[in-house]
C-alpha atoms as a PDB file:
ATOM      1  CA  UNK A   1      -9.823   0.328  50.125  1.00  0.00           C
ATOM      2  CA  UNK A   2      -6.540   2.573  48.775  1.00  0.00           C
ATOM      3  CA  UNK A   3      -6.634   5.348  46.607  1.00  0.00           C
ATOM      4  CA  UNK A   4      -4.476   5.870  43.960  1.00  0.00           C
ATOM      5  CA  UNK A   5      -4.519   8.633  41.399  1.00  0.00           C
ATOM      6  CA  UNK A   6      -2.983   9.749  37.946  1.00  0.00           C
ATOM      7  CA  UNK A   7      -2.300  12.935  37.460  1.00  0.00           C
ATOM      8  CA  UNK A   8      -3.238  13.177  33.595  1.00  0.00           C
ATOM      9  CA  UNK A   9      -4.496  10.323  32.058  1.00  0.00           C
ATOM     10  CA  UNK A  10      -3.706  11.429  28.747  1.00  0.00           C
ATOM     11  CA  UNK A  11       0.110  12.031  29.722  1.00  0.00           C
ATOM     12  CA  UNK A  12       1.920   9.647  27.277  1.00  0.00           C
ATOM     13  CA  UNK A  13       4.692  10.265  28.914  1.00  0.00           C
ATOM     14  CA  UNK A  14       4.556   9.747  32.503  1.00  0.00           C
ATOM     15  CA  UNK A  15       2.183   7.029  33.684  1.00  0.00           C
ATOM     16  CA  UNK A  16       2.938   7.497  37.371  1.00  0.00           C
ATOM     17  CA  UNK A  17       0.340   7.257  40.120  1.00  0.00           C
ATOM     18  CA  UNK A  18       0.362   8.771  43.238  1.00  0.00           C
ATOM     19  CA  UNK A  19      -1.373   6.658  46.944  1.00  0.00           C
ATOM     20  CA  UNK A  20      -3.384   9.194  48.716  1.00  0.00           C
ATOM     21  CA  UNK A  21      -3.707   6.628  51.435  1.00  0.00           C
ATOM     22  CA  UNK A  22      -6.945   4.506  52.901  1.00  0.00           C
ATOM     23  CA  UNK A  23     -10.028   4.953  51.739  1.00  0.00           C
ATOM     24  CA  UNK A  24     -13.970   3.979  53.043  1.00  0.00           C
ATOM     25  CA  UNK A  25     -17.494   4.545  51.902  1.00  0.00           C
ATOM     26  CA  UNK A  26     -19.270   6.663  53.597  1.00  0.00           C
ATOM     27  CA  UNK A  27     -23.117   5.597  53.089  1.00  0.00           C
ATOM     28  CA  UNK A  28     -24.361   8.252  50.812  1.00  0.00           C
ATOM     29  CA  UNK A  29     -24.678   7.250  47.421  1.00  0.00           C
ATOM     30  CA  UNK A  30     -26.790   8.389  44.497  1.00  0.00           C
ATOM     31  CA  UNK A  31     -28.476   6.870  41.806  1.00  0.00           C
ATOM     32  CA  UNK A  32     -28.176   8.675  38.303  1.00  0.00           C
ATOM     33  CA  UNK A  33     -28.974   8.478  34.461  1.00  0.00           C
ATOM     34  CA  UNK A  34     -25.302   8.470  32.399  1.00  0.00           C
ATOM     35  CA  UNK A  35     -25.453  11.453  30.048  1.00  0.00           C
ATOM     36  CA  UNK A  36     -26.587  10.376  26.708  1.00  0.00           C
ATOM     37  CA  UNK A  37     -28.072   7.416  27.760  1.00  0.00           C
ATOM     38  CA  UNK A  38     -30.940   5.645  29.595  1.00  0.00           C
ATOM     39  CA  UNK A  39     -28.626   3.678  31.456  1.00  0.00           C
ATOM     40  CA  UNK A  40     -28.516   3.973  35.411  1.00  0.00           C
ATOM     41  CA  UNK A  41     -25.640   4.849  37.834  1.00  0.00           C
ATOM     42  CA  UNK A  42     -24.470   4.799  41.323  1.00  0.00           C
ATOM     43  CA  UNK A  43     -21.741   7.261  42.807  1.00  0.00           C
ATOM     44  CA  UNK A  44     -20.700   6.357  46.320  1.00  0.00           C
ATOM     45  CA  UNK A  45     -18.886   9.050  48.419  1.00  0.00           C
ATOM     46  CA  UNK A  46     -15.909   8.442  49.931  1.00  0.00           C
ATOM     47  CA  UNK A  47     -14.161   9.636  52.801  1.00  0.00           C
ATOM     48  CA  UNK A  48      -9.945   9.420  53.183  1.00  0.00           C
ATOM     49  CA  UNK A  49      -8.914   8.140  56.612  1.00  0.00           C
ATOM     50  CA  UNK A  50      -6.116  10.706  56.300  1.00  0.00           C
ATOM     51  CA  UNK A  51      -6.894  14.561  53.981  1.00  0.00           C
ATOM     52  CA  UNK A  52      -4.164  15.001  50.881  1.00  0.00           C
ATOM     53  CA  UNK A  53      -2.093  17.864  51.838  1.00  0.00           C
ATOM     54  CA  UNK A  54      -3.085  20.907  49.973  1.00  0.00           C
ATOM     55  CA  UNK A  55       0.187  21.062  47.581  1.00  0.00           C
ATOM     56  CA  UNK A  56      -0.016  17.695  47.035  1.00  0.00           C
ATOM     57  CA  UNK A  57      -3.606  18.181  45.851  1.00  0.00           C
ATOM     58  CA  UNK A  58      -2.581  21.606  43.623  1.00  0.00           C
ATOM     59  CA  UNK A  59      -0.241  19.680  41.646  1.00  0.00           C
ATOM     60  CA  UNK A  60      -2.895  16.799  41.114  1.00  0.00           C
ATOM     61  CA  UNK A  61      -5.305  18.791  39.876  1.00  0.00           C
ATOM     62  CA  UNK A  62      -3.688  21.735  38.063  1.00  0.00           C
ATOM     63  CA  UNK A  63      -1.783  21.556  34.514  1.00  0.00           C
END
């Protein structure tokens, strides 16, 4: 699978994404109850094939 990512969702602006490259699950998952619900949840981990480079990651995830 490929990653891609938005840096702001809310940007009304700028609606670009960015590829952070391949993508696979790694076999741990998790069953959860969604906040304010009684509705169940699984997250899967994934693992990148390739790690984002550190500035690239900064500017993802800081304003």
């Amino acid at each position: 699978m490929h990653l891609f990512v938005r840096k702001n969702k809310d940007d009304k602006i700028s609606k670009e994404f960015y590829y952070l490259g391949h993508m696979k699950a790694s076999g741990n998952t998790r069953q959860f109850v969604m906040p304010n619900t009684t509705k169940t949840a699984v997250e899967i981990e994934w693992l990148l094939d390739v790690p984002v480079r550190e500035d690239l990651y900064e500017y993802i995830v800081n304003e």
